[in-house]
PDB file of N, CA and C in Angstrom:
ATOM      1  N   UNK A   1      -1.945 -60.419  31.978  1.00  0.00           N
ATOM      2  CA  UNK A   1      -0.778 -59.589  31.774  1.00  0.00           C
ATOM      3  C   UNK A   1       0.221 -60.398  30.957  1.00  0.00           C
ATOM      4  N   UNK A   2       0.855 -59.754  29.789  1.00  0.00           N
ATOM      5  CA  UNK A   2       1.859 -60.907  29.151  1.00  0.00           C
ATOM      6  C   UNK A   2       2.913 -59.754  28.743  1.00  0.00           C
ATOM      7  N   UNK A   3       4.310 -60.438  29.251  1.00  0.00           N
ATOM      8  CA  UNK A   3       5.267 -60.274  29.454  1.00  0.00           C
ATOM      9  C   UNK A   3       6.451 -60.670  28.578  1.00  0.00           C
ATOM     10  N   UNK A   4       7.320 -59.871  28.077  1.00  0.00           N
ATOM     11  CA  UNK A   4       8.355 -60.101  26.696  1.00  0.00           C
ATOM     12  C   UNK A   4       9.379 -59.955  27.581  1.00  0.00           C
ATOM     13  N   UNK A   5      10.182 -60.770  27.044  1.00  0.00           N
ATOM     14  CA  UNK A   5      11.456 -60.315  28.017  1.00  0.00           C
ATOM     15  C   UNK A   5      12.758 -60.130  26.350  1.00  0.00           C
ATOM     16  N   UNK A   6      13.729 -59.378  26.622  1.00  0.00           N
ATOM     17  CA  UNK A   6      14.698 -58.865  25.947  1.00  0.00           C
ATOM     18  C   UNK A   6      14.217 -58.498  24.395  1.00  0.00           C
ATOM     19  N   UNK A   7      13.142 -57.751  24.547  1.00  0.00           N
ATOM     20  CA  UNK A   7      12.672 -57.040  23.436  1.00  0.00           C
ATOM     21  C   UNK A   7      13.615 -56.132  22.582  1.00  0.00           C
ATOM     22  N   UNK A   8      13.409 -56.685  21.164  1.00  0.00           N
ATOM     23  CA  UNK A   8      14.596 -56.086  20.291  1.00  0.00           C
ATOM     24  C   UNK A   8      14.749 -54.795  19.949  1.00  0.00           C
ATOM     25  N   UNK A   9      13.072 -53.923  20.778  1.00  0.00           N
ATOM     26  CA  UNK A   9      11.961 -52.544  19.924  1.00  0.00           C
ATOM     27  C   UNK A   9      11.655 -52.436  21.249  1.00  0.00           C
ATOM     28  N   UNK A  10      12.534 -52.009  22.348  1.00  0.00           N
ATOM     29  CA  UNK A  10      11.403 -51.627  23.624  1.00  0.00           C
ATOM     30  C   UNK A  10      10.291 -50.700  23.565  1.00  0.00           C
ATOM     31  N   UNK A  11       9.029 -50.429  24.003  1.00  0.00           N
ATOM     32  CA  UNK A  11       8.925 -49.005  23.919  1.00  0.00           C
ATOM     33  C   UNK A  11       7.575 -49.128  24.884  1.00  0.00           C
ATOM     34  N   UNK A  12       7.203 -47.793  25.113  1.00  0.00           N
ATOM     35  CA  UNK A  12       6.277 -47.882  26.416  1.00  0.00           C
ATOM     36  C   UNK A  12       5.063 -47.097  26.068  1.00  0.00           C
ATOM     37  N   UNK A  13       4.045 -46.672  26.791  1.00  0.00           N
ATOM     38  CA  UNK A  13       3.065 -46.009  26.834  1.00  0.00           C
ATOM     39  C   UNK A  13       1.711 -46.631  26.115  1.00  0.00           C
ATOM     40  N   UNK A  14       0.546 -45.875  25.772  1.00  0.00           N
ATOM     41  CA  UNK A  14      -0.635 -46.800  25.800  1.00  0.00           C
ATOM     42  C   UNK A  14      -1.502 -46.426  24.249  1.00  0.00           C
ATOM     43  N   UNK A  15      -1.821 -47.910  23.877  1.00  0.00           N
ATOM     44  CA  UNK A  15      -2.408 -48.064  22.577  1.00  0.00           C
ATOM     45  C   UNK A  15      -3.862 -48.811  22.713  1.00  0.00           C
ATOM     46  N   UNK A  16      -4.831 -47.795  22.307  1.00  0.00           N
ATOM     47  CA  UNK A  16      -6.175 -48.396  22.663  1.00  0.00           C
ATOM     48  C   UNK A  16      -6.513 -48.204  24.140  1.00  0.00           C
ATOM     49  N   UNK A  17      -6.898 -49.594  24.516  1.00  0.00           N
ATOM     50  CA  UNK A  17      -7.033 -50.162  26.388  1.00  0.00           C
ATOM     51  C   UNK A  17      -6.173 -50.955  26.805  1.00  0.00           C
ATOM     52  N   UNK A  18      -4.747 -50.985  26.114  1.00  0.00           N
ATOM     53  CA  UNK A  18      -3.467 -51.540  26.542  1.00  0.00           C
ATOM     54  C   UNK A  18      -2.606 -50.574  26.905  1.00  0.00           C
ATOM     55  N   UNK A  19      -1.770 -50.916  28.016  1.00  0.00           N
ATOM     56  CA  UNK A  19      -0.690 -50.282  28.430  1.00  0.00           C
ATOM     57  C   UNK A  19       0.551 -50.709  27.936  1.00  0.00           C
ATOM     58  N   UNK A  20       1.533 -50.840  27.955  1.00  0.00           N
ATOM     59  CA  UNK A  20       3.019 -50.889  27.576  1.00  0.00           C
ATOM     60  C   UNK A  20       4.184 -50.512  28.590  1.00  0.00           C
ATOM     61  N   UNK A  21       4.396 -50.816  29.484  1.00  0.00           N
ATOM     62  CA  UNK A  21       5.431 -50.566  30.380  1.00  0.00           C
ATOM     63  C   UNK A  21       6.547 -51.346  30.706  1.00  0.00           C
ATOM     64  N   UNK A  22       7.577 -50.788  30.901  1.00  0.00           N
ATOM     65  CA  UNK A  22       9.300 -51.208  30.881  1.00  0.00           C
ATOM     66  C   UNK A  22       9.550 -51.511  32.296  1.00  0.00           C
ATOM     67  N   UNK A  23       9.924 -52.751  32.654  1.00  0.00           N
ATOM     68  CA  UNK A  23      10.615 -52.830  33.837  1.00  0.00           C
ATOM     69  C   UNK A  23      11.738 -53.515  33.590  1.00  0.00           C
ATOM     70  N   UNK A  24      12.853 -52.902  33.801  1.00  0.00           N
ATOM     71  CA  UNK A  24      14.757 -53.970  33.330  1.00  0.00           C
ATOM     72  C   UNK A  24      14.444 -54.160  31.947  1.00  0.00           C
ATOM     73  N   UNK A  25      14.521 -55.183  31.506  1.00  0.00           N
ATOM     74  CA  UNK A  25      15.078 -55.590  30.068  1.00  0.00           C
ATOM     75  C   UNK A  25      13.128 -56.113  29.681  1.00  0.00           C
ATOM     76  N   UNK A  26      12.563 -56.010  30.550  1.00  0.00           N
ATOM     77  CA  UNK A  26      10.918 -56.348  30.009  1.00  0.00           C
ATOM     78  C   UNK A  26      10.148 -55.749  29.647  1.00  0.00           C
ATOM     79  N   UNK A  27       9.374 -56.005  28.886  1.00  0.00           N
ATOM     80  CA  UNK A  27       8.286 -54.890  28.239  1.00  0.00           C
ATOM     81  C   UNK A  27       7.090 -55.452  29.081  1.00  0.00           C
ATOM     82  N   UNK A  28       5.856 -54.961  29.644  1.00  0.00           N
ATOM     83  CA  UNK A  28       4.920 -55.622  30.471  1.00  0.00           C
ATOM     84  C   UNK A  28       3.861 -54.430  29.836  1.00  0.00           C
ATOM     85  N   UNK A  29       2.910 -55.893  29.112  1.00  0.00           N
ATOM     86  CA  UNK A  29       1.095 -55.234  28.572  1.00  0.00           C
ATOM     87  C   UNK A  29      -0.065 -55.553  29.310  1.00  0.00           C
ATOM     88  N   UNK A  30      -0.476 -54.434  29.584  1.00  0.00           N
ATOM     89  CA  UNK A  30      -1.690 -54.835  30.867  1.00  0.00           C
ATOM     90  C   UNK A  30      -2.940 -53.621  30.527  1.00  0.00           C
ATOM     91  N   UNK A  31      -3.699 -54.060  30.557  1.00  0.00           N
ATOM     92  CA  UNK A  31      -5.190 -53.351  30.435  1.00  0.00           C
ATOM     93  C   UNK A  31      -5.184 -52.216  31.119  1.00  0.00           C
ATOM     94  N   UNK A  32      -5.048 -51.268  30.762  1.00  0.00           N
ATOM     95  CA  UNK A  32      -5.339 -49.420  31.320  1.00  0.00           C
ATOM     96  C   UNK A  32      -6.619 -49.734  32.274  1.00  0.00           C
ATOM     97  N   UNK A  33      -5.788 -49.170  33.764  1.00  0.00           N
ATOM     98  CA  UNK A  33      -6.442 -49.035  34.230  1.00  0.00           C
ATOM     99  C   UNK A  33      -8.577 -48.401  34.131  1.00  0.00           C
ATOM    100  N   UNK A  34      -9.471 -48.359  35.112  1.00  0.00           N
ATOM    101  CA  UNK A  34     -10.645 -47.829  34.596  1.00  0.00           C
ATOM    102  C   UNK A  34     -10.870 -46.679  35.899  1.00  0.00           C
ATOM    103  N   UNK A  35     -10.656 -45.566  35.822  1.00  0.00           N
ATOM    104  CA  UNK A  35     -10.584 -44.227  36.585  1.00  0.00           C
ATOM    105  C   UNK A  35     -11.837 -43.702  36.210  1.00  0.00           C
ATOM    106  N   UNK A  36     -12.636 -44.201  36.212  1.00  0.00           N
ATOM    107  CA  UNK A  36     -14.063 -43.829  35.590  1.00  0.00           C
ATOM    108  C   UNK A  36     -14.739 -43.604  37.182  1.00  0.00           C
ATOM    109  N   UNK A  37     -14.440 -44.165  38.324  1.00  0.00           N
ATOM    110  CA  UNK A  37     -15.522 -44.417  39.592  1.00  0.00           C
ATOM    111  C   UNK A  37     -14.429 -43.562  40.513  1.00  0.00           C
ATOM    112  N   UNK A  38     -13.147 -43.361  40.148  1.00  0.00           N
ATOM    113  CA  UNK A  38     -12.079 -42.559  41.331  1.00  0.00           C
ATOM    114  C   UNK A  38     -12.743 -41.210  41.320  1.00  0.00           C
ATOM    115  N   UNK A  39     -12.979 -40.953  42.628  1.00  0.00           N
ATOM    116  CA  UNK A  39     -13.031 -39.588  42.538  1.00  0.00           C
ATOM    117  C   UNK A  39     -11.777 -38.695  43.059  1.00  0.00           C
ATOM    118  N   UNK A  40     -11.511 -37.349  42.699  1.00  0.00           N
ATOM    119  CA  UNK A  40     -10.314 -36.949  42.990  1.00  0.00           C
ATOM    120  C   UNK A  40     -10.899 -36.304  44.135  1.00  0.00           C
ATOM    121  N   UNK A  41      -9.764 -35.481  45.033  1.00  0.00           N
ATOM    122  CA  UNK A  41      -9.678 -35.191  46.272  1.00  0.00           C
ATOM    123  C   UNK A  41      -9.402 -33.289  45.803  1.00  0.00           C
ATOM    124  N   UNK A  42     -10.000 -32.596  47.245  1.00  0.00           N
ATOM    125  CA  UNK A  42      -9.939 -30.969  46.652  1.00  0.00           C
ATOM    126  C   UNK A  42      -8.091 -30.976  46.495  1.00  0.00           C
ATOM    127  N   UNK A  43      -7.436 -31.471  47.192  1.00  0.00           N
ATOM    128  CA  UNK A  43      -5.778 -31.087  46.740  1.00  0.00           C
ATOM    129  C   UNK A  43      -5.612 -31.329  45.409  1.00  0.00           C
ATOM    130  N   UNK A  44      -6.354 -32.667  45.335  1.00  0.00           N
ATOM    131  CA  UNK A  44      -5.770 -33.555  43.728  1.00  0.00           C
ATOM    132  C   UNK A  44      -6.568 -32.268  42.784  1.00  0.00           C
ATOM    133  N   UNK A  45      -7.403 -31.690  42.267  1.00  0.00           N
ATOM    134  CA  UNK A  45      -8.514 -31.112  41.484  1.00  0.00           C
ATOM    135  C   UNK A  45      -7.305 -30.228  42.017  1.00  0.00           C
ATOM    136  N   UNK A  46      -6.686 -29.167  42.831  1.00  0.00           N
ATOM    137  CA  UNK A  46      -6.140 -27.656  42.585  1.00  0.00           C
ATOM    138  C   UNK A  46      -4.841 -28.264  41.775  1.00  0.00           C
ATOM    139  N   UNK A  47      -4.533 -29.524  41.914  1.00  0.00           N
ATOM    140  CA  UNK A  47      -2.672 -29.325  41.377  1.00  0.00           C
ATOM    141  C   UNK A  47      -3.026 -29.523  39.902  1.00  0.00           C
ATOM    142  N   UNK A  48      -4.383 -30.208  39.466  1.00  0.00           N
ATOM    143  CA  UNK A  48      -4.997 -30.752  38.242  1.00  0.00           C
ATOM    144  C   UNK A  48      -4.836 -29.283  37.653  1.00  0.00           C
ATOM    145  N   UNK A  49      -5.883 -28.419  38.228  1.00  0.00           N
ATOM    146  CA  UNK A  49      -6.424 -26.475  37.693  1.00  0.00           C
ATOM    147  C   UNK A  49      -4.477 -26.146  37.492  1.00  0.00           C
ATOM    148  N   UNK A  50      -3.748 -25.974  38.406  1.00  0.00           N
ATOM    149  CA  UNK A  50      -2.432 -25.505  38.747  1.00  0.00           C
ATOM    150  C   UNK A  50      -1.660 -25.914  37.294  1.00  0.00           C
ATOM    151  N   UNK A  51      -1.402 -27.349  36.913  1.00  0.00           N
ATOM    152  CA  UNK A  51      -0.719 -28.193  35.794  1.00  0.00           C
ATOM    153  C   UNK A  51      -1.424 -27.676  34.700  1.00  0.00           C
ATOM    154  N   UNK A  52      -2.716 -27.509  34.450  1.00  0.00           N
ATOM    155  CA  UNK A  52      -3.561 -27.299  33.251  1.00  0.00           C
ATOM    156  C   UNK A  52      -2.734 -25.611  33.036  1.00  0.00           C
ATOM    157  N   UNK A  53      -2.779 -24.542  33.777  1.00  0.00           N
ATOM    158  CA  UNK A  53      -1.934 -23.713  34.180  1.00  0.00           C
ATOM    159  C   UNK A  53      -0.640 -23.416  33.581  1.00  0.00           C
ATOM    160  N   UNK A  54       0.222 -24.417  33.640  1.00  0.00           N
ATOM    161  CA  UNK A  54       1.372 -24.823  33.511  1.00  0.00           C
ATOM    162  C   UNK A  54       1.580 -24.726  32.019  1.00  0.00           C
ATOM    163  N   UNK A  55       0.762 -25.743  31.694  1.00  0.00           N
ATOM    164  CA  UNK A  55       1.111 -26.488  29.989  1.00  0.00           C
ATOM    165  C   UNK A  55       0.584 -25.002  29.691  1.00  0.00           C
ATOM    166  N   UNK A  56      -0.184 -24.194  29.868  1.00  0.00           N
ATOM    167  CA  UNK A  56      -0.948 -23.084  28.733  1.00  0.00           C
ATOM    168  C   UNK A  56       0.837 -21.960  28.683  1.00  0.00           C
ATOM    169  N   UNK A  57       1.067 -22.216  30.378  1.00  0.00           N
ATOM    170  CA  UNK A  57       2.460 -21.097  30.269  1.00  0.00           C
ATOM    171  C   UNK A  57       3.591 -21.653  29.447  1.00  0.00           C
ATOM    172  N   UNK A  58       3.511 -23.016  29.566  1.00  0.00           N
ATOM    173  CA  UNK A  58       5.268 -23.431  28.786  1.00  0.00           C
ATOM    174  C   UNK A  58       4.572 -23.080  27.378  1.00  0.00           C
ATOM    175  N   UNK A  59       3.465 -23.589  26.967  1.00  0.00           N
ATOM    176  CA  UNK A  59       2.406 -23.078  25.231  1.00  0.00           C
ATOM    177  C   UNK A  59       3.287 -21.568  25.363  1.00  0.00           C
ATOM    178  N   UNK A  60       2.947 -21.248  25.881  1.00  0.00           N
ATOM    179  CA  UNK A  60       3.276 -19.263  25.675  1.00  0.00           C
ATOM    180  C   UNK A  60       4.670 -18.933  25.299  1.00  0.00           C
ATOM    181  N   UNK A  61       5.285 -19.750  26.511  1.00  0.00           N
ATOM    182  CA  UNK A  61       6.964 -19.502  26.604  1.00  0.00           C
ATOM    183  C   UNK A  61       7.123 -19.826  24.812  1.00  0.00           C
ATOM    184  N   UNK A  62       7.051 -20.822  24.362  1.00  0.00           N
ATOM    185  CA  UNK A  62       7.038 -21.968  23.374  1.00  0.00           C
ATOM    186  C   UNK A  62       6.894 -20.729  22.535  1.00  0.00           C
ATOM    187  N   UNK A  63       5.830 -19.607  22.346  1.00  0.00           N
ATOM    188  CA  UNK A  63       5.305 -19.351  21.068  1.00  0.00           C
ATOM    189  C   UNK A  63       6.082 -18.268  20.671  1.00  0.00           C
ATOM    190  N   UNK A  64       6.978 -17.554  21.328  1.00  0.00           N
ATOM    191  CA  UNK A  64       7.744 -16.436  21.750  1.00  0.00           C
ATOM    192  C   UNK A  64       9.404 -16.599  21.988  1.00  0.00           C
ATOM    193  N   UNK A  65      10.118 -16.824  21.036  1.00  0.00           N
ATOM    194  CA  UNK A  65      11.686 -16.464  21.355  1.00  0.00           C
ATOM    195  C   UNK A  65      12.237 -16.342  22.164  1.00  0.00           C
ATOM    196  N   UNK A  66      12.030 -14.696  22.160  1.00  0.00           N
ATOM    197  CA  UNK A  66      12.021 -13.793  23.473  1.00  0.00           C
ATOM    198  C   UNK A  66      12.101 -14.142  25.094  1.00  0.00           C
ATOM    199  N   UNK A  67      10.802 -14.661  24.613  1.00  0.00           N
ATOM    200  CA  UNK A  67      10.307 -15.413  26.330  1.00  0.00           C
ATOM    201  C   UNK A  67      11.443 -16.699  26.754  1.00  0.00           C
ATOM    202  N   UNK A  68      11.493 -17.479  25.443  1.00  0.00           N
ATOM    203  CA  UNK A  68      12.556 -18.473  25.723  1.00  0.00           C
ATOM    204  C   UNK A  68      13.953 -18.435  26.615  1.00  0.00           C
ATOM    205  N   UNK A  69      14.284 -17.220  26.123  1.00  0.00           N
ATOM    206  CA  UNK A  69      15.586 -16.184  26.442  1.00  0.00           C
ATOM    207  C   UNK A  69      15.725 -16.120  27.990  1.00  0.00           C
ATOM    208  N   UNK A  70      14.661 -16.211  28.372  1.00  0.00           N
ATOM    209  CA  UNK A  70      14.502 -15.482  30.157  1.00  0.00           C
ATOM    210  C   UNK A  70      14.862 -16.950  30.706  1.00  0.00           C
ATOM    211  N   UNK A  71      14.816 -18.387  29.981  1.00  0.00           N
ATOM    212  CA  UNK A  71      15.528 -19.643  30.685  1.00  0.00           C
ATOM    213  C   UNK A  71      16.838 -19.984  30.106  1.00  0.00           C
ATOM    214  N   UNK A  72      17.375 -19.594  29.253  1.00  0.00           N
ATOM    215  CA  UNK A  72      18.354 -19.891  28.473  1.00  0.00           C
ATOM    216  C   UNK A  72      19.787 -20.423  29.328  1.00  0.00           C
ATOM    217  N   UNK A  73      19.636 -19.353  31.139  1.00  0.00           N
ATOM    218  CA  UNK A  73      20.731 -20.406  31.323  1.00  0.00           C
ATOM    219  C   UNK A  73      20.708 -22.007  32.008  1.00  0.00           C
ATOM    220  N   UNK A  74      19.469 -22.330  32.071  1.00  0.00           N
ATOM    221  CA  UNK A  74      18.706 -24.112  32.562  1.00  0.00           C
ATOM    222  C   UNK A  74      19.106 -24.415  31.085  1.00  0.00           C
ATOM    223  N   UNK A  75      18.716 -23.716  30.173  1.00  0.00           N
ATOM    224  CA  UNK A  75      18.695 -24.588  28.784  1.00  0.00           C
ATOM    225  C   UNK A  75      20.217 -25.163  29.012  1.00  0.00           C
ATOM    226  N   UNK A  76      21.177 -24.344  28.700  1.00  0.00           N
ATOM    227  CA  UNK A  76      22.674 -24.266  28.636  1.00  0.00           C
ATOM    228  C   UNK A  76      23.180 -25.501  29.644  1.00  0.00           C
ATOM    229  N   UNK A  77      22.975 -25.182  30.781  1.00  0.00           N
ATOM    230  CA  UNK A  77      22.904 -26.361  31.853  1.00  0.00           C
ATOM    231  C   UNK A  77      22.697 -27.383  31.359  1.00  0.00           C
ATOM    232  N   UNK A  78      22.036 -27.878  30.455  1.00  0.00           N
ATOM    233  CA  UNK A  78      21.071 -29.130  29.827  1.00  0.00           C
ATOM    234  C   UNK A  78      20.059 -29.548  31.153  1.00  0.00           C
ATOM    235  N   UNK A  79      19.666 -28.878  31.742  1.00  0.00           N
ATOM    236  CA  UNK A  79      18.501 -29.329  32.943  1.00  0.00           C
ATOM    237  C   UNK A  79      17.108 -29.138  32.066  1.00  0.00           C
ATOM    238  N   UNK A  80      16.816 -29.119  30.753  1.00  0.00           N
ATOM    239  CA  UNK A  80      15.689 -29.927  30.179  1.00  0.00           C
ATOM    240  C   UNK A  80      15.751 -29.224  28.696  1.00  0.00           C
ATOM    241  N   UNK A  81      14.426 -29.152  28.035  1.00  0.00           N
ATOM    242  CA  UNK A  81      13.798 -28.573  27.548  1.00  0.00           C
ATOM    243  C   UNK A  81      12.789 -26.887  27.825  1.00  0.00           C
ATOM    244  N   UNK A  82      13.326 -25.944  26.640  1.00  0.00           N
ATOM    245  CA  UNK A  82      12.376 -24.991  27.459  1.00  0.00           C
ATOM    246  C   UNK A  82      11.346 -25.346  27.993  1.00  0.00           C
ATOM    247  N   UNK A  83      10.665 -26.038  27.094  1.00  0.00           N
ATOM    248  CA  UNK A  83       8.852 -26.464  27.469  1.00  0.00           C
ATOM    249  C   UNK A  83       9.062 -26.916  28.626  1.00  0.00           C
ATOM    250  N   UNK A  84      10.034 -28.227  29.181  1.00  0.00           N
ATOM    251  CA  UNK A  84       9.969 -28.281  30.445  1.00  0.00           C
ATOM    252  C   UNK A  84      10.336 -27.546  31.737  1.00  0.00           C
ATOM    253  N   UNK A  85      11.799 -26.901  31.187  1.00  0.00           N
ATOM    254  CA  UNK A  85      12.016 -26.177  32.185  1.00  0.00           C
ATOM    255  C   UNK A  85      10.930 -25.460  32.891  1.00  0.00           C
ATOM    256  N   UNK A  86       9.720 -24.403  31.274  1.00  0.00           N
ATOM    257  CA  UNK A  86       9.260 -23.253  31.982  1.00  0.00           C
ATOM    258  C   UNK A  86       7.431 -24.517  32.430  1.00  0.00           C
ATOM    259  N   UNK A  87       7.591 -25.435  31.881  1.00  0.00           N
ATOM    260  CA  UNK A  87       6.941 -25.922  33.409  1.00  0.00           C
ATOM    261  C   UNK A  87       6.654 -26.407  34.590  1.00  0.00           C
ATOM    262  N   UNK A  88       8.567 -26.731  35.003  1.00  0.00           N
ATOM    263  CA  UNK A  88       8.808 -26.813  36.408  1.00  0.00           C
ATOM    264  C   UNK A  88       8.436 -25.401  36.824  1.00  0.00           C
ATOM    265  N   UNK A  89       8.899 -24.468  36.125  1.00  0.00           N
ATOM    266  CA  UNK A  89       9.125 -23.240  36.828  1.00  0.00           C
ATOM    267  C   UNK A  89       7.737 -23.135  37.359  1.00  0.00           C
ATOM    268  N   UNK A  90       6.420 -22.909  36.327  1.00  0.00           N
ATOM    269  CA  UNK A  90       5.417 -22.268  36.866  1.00  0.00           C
ATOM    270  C   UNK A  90       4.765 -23.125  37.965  1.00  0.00           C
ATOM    271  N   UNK A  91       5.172 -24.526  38.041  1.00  0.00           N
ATOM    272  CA  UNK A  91       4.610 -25.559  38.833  1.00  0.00           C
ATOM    273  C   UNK A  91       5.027 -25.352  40.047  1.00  0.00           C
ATOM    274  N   UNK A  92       6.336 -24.393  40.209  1.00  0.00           N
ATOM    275  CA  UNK A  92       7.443 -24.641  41.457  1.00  0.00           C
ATOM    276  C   UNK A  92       7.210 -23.118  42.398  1.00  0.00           C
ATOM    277  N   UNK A  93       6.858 -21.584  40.955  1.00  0.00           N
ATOM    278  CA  UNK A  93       7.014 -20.634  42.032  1.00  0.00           C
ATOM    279  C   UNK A  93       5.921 -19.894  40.633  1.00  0.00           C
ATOM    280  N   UNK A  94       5.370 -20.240  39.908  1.00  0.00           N
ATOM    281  CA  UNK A  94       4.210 -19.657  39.283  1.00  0.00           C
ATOM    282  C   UNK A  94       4.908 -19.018  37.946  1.00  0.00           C
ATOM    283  N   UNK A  95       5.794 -19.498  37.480  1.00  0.00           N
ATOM    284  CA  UNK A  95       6.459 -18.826  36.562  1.00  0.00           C
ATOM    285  C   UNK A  95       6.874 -17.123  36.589  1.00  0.00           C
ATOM    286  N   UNK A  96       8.120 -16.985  36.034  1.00  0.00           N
ATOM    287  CA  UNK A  96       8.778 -15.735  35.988  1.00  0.00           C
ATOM    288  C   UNK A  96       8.708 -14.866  35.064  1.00  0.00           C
ATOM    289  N   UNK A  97       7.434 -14.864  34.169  1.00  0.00           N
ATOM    290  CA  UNK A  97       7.522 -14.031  33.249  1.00  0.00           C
ATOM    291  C   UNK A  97       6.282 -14.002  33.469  1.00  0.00           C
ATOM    292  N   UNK A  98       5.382 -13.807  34.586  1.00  0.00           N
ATOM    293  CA  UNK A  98       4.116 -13.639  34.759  1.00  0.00           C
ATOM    294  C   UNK A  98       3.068 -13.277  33.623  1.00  0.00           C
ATOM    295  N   UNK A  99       3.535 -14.301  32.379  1.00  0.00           N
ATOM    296  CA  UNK A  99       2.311 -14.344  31.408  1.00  0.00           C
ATOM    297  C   UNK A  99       0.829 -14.418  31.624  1.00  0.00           C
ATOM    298  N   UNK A 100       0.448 -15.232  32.702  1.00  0.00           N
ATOM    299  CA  UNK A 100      -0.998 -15.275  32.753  1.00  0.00           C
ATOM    300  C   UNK A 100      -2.084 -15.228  33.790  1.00  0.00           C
ATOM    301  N   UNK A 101      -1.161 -13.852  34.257  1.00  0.00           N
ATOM    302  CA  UNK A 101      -1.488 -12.783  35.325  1.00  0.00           C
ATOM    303  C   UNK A 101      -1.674 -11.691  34.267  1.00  0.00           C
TER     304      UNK A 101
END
């Protein structure tokens, strides 16, 4: 694991089979995990189906104006992004514009 401390360019996430992660003022590179032998659990596999779910509804919200309109007052709030808002929503109560029903 090798470790930068007061990096002038922080930045995080994963390149190749390296990771990139921020803790305080450090940048920390460590070999991506290998999830190749985990098996998931029946809860873990429905929230997996549920999220896959999700991203296709905020896709929808996303492709449509209109649809946008029905979050506009979270937008206003600044409590996210449509895309995110409408995928807390569908994650939280199945989304409100029952697109994919």
């Amino acid at each position: 694991m090798a470790i930068v401390h007061n990096n002038t360019m922080p930045f995080s996430g994963k390149v190749g089979e390296l990771v990139f992660r921020r803790v305080g003022n450090r940048t920390i590179v460590q070999q991506a995990p290998d999830m190749s032998r985990v098996t998931k659990s029946a809860a873990q596999k429905k929230v997996n189906r549920k999220f896959i779910q999700a991203v296709a509804y905020a896709q929808a919200v996303m492709a449509d104006p209109e649809k946008i309109k029905a979050y506009l007052p979270e937008i206003l709030q600044g409590k996210g992004s449509p895309y995110h808002i409408a995928l807390s929503d569908y994650m939280k109560t199945g989304g409100r514009l029952n697109l994919l029903r």
